[in-house]
N, C-alpha and C. Protein backbone atom coordinates (compact mmCIF):
# COMPACT_ATOMS: atom_id res chain seq x y z
N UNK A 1 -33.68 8.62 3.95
CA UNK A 1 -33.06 8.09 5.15
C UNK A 1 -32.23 9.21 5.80
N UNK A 2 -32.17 9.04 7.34
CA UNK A 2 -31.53 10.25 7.94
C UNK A 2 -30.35 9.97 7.73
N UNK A 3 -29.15 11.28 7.69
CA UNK A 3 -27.68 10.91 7.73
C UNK A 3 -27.21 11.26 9.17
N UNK A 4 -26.41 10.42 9.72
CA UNK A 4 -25.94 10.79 11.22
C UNK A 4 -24.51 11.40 10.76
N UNK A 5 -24.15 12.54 11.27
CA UNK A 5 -23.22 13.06 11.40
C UNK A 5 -21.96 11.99 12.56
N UNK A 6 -20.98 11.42 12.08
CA UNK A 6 -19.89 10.44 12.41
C UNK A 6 -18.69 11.19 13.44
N UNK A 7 -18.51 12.71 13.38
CA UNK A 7 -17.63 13.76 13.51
C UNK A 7 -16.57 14.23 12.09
N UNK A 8 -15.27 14.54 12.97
CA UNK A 8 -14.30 14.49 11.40
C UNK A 8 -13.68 13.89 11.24
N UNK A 9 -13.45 12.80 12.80
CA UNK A 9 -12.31 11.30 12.69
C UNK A 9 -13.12 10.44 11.78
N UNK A 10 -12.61 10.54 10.12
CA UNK A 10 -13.68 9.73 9.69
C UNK A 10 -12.45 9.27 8.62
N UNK A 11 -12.89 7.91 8.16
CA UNK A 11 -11.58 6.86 7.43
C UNK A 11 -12.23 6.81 5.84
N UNK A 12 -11.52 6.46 5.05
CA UNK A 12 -11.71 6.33 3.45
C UNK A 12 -12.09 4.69 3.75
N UNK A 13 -13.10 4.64 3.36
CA UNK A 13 -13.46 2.77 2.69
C UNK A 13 -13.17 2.16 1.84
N UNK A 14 -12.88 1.18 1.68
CA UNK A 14 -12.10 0.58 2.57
C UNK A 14 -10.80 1.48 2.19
N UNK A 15 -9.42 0.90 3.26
CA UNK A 15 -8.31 1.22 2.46
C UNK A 15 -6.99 -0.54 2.34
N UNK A 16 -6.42 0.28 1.14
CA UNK A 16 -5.65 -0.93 1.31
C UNK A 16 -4.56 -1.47 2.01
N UNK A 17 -4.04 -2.55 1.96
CA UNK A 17 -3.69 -3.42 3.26
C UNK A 17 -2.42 -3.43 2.67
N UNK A 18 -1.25 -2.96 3.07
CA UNK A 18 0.32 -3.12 2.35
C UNK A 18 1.28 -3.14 3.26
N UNK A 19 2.28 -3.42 3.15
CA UNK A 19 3.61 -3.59 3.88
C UNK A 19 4.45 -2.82 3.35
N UNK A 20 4.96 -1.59 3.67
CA UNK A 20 6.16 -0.55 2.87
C UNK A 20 7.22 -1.28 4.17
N UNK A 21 8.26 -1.37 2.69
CA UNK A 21 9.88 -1.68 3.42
C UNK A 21 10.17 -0.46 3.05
N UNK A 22 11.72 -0.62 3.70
CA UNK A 22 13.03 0.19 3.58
C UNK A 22 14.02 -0.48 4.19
N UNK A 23 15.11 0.12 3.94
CA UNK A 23 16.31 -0.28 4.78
C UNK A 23 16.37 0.54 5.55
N UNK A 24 17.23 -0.04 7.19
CA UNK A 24 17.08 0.93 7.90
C UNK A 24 18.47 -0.06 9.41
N UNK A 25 18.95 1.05 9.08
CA UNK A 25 20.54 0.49 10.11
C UNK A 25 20.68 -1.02 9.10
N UNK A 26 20.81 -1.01 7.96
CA UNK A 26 21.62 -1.94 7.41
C UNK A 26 20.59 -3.50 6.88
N UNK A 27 18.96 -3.36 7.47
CA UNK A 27 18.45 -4.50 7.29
C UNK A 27 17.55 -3.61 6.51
N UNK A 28 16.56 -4.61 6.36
CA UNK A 28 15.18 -4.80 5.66
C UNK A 28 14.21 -5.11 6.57
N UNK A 29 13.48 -3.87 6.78
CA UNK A 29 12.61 -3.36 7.64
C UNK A 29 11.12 -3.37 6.51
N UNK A 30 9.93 -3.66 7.62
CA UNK A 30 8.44 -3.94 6.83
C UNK A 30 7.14 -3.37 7.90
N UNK A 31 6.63 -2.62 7.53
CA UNK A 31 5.46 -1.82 8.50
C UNK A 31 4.17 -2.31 8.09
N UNK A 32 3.20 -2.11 8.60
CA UNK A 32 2.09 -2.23 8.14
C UNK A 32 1.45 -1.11 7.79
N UNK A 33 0.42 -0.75 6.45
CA UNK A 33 0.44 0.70 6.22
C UNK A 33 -0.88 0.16 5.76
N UNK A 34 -1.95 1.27 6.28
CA UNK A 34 -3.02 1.66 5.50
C UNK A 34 -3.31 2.47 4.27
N UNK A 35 -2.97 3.80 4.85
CA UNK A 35 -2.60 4.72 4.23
C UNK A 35 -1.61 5.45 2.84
N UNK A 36 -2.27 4.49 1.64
CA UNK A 36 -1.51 4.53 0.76
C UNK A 36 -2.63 5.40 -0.42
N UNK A 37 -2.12 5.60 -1.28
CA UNK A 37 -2.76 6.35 -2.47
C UNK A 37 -1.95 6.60 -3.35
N UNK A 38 -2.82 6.23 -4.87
CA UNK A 38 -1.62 6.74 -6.21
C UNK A 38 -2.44 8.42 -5.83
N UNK A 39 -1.36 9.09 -6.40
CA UNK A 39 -1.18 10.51 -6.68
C UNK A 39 -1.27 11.24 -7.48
N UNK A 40 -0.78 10.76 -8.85
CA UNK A 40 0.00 11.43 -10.18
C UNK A 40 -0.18 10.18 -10.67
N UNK A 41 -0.39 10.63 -12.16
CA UNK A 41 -0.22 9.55 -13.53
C UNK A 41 1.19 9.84 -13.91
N UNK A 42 1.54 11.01 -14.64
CA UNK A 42 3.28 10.97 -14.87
C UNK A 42 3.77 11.90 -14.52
N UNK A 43 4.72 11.82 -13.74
CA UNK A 43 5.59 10.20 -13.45
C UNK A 43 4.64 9.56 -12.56
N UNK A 44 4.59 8.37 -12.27
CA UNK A 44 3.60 7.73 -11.33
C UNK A 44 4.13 7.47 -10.14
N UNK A 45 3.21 8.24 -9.60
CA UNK A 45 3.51 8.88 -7.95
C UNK A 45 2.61 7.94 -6.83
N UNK A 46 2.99 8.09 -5.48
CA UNK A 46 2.17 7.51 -5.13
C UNK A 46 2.37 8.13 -3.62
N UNK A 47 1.47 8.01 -2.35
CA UNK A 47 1.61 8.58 -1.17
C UNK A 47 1.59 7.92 0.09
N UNK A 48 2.22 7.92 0.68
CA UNK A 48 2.29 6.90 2.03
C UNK A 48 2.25 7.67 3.48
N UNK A 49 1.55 7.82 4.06
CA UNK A 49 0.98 8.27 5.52
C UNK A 49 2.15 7.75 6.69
N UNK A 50 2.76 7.98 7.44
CA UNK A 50 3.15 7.26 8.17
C UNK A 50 3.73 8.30 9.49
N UNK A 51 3.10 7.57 10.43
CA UNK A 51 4.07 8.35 11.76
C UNK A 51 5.21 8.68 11.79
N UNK A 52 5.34 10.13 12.49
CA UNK A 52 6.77 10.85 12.75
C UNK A 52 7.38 9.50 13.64
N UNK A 53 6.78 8.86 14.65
CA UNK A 53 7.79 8.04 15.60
C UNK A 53 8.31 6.55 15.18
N UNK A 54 7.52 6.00 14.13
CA UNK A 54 7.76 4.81 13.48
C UNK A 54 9.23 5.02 12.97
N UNK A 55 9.63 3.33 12.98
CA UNK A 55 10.87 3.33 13.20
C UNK A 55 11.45 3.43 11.12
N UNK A 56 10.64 2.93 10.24
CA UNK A 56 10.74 2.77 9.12
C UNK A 56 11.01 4.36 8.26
N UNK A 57 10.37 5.27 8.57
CA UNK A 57 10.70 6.10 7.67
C UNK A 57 11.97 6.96 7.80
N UNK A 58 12.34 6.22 9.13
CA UNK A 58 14.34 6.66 9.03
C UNK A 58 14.88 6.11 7.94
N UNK A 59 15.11 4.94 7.61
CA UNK A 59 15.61 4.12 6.03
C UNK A 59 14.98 4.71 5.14
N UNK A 60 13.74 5.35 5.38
CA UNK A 60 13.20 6.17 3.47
C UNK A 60 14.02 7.55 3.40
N UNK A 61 14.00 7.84 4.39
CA UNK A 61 14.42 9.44 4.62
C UNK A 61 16.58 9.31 3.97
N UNK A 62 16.81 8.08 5.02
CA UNK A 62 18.08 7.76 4.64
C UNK A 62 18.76 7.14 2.81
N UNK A 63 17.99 6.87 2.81
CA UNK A 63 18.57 5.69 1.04
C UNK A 63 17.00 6.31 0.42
N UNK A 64 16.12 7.12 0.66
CA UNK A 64 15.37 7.77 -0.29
C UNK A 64 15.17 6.93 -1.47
N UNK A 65 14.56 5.87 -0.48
CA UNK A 65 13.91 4.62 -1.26
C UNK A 65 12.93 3.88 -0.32
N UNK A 66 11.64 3.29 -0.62
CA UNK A 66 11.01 2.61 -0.16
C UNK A 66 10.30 1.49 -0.78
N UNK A 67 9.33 0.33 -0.76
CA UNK A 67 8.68 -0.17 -1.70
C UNK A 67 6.98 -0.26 -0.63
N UNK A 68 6.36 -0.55 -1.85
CA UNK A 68 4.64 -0.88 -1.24
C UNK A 68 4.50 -2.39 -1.51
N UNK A 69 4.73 -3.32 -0.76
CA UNK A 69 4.03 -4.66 -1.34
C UNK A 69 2.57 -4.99 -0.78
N UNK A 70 1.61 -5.84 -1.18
CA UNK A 70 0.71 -5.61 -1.48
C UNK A 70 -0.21 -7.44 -0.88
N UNK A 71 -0.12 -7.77 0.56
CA UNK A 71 -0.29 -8.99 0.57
C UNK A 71 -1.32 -9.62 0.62
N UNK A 72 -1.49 -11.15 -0.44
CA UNK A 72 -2.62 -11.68 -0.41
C UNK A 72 -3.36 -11.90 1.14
N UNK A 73 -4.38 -12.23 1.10
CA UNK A 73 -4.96 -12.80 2.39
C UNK A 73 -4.05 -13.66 3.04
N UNK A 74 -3.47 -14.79 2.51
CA UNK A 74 -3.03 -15.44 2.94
C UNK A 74 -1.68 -15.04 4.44
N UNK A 75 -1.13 -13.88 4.02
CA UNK A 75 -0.30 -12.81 4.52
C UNK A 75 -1.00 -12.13 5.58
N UNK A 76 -2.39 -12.35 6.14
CA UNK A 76 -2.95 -11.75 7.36
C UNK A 76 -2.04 -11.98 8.32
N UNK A 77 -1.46 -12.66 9.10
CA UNK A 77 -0.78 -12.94 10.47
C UNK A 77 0.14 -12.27 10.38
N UNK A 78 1.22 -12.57 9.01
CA UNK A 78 2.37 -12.17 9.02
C UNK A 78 2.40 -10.06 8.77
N UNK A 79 1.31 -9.92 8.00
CA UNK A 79 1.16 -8.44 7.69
C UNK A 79 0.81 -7.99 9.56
N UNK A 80 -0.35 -8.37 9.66
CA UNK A 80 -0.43 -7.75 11.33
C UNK A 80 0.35 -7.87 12.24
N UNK A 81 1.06 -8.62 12.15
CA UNK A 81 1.94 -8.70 13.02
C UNK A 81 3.35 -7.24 12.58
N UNK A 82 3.46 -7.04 11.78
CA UNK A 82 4.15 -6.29 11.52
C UNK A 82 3.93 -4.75 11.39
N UNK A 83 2.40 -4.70 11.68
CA UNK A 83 2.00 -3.65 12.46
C UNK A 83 1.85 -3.86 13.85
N UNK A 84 2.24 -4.30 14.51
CA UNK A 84 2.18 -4.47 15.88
C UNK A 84 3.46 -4.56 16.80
N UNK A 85 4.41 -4.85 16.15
CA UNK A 85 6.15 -4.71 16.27
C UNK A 85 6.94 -3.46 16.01
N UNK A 86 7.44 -3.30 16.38
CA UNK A 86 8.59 -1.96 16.29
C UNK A 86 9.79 -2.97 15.39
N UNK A 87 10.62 -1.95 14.48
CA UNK A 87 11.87 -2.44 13.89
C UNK A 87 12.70 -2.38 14.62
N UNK A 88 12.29 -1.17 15.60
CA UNK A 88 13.63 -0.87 16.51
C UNK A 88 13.87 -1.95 17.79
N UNK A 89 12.63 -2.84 17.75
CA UNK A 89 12.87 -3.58 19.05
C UNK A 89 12.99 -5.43 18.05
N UNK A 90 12.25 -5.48 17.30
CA UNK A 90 12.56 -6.48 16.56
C UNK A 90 12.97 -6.47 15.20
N UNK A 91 14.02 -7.49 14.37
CA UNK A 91 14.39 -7.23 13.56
C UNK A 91 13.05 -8.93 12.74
N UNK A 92 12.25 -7.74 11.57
CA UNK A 92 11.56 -8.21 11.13
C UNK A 92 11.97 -8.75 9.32
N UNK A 93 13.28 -8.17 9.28
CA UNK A 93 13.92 -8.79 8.08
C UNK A 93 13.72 -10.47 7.64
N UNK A 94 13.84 -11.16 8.33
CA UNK A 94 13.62 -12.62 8.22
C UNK A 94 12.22 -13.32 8.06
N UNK A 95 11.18 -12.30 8.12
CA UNK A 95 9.85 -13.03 7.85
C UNK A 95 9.18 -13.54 6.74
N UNK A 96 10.35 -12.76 5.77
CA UNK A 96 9.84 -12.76 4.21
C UNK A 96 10.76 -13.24 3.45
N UNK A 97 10.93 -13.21 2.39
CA UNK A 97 11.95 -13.65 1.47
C UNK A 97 12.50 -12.29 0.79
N UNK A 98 13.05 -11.91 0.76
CA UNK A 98 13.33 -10.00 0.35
C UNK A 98 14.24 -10.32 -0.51
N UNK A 99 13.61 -9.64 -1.70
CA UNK A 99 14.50 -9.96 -2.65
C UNK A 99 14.75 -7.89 -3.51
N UNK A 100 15.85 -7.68 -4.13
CA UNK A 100 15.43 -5.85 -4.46
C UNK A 100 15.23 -5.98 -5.98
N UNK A 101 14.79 -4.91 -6.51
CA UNK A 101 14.65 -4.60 -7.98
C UNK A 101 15.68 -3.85 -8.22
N UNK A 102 15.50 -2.51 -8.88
CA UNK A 102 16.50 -1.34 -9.22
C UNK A 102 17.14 -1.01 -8.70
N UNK A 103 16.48 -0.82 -7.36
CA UNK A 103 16.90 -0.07 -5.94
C UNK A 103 17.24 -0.45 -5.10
N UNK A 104 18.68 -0.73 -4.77
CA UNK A 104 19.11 -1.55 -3.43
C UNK A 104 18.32 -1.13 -2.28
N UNK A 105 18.53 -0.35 -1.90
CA UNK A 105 17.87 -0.30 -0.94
C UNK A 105 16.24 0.32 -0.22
N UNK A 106 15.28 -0.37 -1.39
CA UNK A 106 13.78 -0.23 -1.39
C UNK A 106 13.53 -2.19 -1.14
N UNK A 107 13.35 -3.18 -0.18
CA UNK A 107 13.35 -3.99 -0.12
C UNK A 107 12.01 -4.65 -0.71
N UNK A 108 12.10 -5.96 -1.51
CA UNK A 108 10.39 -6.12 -1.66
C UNK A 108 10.10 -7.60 -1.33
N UNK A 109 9.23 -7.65 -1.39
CA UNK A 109 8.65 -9.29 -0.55
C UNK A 109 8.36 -10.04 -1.84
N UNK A 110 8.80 -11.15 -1.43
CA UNK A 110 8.74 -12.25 -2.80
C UNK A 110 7.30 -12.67 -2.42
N UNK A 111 6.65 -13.22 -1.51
CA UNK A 111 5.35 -13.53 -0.75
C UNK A 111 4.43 -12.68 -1.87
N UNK A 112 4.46 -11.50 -1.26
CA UNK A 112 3.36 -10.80 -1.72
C UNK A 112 3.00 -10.62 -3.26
N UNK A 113 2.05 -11.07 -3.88
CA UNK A 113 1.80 -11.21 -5.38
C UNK A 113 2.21 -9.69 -6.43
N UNK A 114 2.48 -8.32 -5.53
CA UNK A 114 2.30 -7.51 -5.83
C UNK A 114 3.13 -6.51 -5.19
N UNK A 115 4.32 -6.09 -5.66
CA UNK A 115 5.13 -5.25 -4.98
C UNK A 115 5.58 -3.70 -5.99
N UNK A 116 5.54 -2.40 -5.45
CA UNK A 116 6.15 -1.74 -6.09
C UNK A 116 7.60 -0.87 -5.72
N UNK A 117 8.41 -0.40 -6.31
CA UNK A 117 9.67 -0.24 -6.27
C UNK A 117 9.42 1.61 -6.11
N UNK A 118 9.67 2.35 -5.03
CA UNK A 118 9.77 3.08 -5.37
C UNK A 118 10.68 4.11 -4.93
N UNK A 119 11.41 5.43 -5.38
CA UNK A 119 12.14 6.39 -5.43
C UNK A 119 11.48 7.73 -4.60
N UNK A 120 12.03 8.03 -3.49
CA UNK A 120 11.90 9.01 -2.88
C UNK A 120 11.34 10.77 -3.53
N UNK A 121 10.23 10.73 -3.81
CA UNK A 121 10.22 11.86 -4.54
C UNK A 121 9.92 13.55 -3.69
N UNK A 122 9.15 13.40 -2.30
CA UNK A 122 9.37 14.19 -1.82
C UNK A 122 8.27 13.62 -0.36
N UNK A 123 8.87 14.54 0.29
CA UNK A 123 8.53 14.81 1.89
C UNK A 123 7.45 15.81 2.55
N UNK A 124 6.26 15.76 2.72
CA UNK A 124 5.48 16.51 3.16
C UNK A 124 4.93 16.59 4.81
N UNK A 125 5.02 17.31 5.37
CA UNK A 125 5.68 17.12 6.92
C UNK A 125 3.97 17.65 7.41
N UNK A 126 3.10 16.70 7.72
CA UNK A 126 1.98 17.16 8.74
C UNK A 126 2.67 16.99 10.12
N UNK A 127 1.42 17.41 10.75
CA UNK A 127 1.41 17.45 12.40
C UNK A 127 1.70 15.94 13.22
N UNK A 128 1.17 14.77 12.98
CA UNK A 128 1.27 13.51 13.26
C UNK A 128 2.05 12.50 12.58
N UNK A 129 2.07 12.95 11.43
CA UNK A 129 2.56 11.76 10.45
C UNK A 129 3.20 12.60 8.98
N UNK A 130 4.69 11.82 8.38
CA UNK A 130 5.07 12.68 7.08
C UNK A 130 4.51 11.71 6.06
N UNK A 131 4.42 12.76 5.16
CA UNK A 131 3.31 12.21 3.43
C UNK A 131 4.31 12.09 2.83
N UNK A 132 5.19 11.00 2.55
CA UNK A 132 6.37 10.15 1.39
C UNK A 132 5.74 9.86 0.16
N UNK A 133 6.23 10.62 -0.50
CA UNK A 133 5.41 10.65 -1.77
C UNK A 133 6.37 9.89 -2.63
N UNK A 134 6.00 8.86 -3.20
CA UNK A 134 7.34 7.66 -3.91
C UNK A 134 7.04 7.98 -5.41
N UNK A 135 8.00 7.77 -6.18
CA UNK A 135 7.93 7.45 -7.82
C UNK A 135 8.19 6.02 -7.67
N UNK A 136 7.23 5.85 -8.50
CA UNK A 136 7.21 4.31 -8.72
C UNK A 136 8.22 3.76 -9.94
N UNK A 137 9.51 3.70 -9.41
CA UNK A 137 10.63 3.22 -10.22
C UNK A 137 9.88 1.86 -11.17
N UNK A 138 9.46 0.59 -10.58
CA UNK A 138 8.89 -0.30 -11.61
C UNK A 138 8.02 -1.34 -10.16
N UNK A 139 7.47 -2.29 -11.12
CA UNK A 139 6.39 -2.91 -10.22
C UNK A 139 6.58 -4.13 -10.50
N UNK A 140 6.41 -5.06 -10.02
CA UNK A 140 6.60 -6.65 -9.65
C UNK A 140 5.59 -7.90 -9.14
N UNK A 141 4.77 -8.22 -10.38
CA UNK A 141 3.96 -8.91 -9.96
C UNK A 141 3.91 -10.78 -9.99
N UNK A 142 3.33 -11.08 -9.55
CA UNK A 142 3.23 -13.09 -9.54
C UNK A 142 3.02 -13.41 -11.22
N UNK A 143 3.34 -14.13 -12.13
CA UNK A 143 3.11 -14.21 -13.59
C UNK A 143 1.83 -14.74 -13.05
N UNK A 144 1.54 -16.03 -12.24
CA UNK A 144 -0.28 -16.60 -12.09
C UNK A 144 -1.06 -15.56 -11.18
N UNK A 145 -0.59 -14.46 -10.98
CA UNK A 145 -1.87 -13.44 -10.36
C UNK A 145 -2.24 -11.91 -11.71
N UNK A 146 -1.76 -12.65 -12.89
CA UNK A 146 -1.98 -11.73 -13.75
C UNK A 146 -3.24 -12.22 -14.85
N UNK A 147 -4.02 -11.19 -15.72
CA UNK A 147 -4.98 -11.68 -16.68
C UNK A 147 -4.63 -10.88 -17.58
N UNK A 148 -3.95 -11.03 -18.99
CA UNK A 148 -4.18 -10.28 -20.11
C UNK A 148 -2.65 -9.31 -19.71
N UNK A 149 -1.73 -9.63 -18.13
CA UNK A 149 -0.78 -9.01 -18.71
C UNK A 149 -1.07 -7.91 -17.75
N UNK A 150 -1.48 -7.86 -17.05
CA UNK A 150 -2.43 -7.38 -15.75
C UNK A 150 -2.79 -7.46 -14.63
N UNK A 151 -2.29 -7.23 -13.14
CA UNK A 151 -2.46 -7.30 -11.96
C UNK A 151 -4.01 -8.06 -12.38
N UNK A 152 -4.49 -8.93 -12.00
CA UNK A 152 -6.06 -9.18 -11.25
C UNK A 152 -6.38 -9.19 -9.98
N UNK A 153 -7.53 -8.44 -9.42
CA UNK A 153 -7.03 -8.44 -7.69
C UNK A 153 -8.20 -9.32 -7.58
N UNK A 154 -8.87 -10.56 -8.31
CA UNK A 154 -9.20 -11.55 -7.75
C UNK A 154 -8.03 -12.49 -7.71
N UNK A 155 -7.12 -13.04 -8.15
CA UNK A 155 -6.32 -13.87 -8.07
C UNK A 155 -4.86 -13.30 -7.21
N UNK A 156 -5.40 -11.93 -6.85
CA UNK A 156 -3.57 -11.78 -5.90
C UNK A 156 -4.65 -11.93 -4.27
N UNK A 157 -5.68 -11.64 -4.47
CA UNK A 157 -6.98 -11.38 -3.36
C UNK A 157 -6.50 -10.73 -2.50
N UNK A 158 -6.41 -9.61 -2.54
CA UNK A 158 -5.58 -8.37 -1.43
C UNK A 158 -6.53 -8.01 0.08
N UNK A 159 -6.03 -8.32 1.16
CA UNK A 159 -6.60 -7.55 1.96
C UNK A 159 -7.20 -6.12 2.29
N UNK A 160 -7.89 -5.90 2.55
CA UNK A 160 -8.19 -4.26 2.68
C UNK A 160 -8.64 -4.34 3.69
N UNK A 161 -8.34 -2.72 4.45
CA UNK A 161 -9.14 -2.44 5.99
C UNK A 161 -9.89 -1.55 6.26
N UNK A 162 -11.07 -1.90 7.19
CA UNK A 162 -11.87 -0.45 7.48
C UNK A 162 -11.70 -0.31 8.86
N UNK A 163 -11.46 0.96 9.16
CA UNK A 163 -11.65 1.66 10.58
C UNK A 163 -12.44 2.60 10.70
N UNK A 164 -12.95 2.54 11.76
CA UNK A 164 -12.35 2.62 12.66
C UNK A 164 -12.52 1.15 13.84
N UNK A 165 -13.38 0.41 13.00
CA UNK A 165 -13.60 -1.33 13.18
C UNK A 165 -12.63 -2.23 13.56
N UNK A 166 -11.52 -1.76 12.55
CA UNK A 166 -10.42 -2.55 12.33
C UNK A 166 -10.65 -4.04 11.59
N UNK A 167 -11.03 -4.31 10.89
CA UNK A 167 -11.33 -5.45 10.70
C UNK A 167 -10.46 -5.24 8.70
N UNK A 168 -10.23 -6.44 8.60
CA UNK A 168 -9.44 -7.01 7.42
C UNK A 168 -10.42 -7.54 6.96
N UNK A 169 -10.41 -7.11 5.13
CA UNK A 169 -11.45 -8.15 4.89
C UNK A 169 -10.74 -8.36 2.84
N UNK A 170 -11.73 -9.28 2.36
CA UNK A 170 -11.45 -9.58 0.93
C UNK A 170 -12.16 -8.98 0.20
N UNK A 171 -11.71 -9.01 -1.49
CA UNK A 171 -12.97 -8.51 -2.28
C UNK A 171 -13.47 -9.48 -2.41
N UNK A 172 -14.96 -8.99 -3.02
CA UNK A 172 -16.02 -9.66 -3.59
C UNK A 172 -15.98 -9.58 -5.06
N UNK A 173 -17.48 -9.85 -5.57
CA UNK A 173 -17.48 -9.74 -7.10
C UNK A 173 -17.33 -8.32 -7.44
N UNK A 174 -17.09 -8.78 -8.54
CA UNK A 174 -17.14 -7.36 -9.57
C UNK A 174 -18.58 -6.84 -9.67
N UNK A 175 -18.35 -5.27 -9.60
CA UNK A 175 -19.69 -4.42 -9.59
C UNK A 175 -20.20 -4.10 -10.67
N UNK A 176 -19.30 -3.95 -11.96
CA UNK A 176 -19.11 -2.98 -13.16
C UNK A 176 -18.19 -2.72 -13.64
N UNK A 177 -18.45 -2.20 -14.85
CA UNK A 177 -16.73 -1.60 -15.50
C UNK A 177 -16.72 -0.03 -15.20
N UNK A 178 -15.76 0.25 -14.80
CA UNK A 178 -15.09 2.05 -14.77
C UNK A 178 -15.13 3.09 -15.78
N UNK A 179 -15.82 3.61 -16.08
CA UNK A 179 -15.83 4.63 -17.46
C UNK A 179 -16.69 3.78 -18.52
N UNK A 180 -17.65 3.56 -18.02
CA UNK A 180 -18.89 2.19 -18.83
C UNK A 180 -20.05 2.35 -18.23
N UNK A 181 -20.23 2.39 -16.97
CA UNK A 181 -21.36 2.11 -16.29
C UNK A 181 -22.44 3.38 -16.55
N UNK A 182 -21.86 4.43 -16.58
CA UNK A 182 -23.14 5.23 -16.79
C UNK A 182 -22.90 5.84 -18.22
N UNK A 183 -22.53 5.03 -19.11
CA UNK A 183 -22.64 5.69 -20.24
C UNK A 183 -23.96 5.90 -20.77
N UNK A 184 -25.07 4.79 -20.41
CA UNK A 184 -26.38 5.49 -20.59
C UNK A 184 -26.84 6.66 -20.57
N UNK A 185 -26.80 6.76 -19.11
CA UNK A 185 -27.24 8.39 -18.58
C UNK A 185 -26.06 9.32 -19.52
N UNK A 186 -25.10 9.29 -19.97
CA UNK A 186 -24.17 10.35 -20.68
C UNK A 186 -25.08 10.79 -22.06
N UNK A 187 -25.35 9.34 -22.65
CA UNK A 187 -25.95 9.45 -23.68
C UNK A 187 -27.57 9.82 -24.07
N UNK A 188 -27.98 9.64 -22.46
CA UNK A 188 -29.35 10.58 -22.44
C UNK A 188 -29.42 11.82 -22.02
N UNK A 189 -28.16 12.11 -21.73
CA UNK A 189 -28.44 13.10 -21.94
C UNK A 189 -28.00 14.26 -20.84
N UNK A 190 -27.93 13.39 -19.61
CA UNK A 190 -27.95 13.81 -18.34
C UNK A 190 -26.49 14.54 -18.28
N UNK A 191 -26.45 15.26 -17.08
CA UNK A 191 -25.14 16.30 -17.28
C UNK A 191 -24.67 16.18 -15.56
């Protein structure tokens, strides 16, 4: 099959669908973020994309604290919408139930089945947007969205997005297990 060349504006598939707080002039501020990624195993790091002009990464930069929560489907309206608002023009503190962990001022959503706590670990300054790279102080999940003691992301059912579509969507079934699936081919041999 032919491959069409897309250009270089080209997006990771899907990515996931999260809300990073902070505090920021004294409230509890919530963005909508695509652009997340773990980083590092230890300490466990993680990376957050976000515009120089957005109003949120003044409170990370300030209290060098942020959190990633992580919302079920059910959280579509309220998550988009909070990409679509400014902090600086609305105060979006009241949409959630915000409750903190360690870190006063890394805010996290009781809503969302899945929140992490994290510590300012460093600042990487591109052209459009700075790379907040968080330590994940500790993580906070629903006791009924867990299996064995374990996030399940069928039972927290996380949104994810693809662009350049824009469209929100759910998982499906399971494909396979991770470090399993081609153990065949390992064991025949293949390299």
């Amino acid at each position: 099959m032919a491959k069409v060349n897309l250009g270089a504006n080209a997006y990771i598939y899907p990515m996931p669908v999260t809300l990073v707080g902070a505090t920021v002039e004294g409230r509890a501020n919530f963005m909508a973020v695509g652009w997340v990624m773990r980083v590092n195993l230890k300490p466990p790091l993680l990376a957050v994309a976000l515009n120089k002009a957005h109003f949120t990464p003044v409170g990370i930069r300030q209290n060098r604290a942020f959190s990633v929560n992580f919302p079920g489907a059910d959280l579509m309206e309220k998550t988009d919408y909070c990409g679509l608002v400014s902090g600086r023009q609305v105060d979006k503190s009241g949409l959630f139930r915000v409750f903190y962990g360690e870190l006063e001022t890394a805010p996290l959503i009781e809503e969302c089945p899945l929140g992490l706590e994290c510590r300012l670990y460093e600042v990487v300054e591109l052209p459009a947007n700075d790379l907040f790279i968080g330590e994940i102080v500790a993580a906070y999940a629903d006791e009924d969205c867990l299996t064995d003691g374990q996030p399940d992301i069928l039972k927290i059912n996380p949104l994810v997005l693809t662009m350049p579509d824009n469209h929100y969507w759910t998982v499906g079934e399971r494909a396979g297990k991770a470090w399993a699936a081609g153990k065949k081919m390992k064991q025949a041999g293949r390299r």
